[in-house]
C-alpha atoms as a PDB file:
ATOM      1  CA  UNK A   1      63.709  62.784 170.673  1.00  0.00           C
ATOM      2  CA  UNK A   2      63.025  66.009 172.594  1.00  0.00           C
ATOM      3  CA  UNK A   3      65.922  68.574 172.135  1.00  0.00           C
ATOM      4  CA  UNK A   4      67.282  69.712 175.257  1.00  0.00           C
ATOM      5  CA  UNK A   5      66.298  72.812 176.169  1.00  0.00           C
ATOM      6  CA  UNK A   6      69.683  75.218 177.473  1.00  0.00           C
ATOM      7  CA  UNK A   7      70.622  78.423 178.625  1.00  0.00           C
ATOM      8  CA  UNK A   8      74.307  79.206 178.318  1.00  0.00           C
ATOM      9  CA  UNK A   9      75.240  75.657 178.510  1.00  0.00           C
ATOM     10  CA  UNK A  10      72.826  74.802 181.495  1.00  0.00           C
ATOM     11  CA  UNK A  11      70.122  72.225 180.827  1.00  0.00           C
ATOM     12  CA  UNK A  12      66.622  73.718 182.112  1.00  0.00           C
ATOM     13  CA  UNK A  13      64.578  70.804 182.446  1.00  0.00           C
ATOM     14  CA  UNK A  14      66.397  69.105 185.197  1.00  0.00           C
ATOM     15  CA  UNK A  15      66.843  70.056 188.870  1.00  0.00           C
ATOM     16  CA  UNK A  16      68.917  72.391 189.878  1.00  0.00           C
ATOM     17  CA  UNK A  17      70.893  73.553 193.631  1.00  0.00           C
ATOM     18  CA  UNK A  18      71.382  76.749 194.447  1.00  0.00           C
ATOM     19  CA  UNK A  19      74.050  78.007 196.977  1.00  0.00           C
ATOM     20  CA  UNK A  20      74.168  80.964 198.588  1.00  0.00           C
ATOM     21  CA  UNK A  21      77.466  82.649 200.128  1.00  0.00           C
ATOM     22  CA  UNK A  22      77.314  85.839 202.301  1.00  0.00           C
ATOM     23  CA  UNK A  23      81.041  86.648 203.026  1.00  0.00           C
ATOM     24  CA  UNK A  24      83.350  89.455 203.665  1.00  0.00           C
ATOM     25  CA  UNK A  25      83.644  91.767 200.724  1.00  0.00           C
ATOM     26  CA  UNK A  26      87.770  91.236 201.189  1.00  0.00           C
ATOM     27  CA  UNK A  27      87.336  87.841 200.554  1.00  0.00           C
ATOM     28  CA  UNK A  28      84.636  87.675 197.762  1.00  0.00           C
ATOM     29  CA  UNK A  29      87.508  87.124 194.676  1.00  0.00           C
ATOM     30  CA  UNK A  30      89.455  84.393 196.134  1.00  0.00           C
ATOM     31  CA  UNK A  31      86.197  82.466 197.377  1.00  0.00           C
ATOM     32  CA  UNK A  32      84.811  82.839 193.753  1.00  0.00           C
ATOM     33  CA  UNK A  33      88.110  81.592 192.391  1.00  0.00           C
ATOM     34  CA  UNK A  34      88.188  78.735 194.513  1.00  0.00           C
ATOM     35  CA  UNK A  35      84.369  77.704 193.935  1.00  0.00           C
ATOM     36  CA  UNK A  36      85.123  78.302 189.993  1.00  0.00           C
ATOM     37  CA  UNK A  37      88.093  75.691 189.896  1.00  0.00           C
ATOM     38  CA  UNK A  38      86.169  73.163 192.187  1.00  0.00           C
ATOM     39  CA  UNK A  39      83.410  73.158 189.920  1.00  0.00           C
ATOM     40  CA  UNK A  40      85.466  72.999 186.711  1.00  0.00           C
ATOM     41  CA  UNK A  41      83.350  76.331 185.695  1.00  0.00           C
ATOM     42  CA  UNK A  42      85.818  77.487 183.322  1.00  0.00           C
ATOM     43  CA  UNK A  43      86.788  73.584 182.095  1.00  0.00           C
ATOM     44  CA  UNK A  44      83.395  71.753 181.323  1.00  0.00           C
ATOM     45  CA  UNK A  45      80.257  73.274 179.896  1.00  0.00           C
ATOM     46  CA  UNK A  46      77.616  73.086 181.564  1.00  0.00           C
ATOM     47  CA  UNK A  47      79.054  72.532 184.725  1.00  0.00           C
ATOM     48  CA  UNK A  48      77.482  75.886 186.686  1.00  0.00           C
ATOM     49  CA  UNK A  49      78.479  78.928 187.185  1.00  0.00           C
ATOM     50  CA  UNK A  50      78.653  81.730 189.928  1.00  0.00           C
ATOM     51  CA  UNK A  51      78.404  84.720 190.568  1.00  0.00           C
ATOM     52  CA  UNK A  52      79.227  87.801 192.979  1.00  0.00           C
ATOM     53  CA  UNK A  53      76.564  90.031 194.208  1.00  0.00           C
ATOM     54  CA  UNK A  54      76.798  92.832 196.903  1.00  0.00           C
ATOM     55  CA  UNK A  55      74.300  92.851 199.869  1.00  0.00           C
ATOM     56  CA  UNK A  56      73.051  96.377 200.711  1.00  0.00           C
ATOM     57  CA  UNK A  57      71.216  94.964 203.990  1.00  0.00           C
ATOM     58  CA  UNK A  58      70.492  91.213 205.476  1.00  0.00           C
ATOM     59  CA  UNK A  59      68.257  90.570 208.185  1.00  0.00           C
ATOM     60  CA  UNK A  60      68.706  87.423 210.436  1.00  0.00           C
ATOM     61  CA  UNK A  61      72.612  87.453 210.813  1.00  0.00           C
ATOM     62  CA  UNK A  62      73.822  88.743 214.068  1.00  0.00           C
ATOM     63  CA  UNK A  63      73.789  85.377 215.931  1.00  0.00           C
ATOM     64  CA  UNK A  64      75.911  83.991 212.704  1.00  0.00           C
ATOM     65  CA  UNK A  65      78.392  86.704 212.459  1.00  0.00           C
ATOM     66  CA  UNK A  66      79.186  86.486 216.310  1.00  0.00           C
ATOM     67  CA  UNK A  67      79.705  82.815 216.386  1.00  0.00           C
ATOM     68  CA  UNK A  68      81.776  83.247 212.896  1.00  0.00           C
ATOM     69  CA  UNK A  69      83.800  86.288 214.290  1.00  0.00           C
ATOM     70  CA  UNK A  70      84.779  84.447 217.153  1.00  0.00           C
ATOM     71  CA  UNK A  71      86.523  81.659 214.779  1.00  0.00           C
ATOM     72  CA  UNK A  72      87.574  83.559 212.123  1.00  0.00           C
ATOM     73  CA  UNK A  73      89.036  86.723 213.905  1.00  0.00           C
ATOM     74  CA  UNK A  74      92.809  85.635 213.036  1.00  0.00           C
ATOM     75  CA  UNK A  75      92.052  84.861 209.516  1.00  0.00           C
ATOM     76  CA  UNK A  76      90.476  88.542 208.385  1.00  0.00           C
END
């Protein structure tokens, strides 16, 4: 039998998704939070993990953040 190969927990020989969240900087913690407890990130190894970056500059946005302002003006 092969041994699995791993980083941190993660098994690197299968498939993998990765999602990709650009958000309001105010909101960044709780959204992490939230996305850690979903995935049972802290719970089961191996499950995934996240991650916060900050974005200096994005290109290809402006028709997204108008149609997102417009529904989430209340909630920011």
């Amino acid at each position: 039998m092969v041994p699995k190969k791993t980083f941190l927990g993660l098994n690197l020989t299968a498939a993998h998704d990765i999602v990709l969240f650009i958000v309001e900087e105010n909101l960044c913690s709780n959204i992490l939070d939230r996305i850690a407890a979903a995935g049972k990130f802290d719970t089961e190894p191996g499950s995934g993990l996240a991650i916060q970056l900050a974005v200096e500059d994005a290109v290809g946005l402006t028709a997204q953040i108008r149609e997102l302002s417009k529904k989430v003006e209340g909630e920011i």
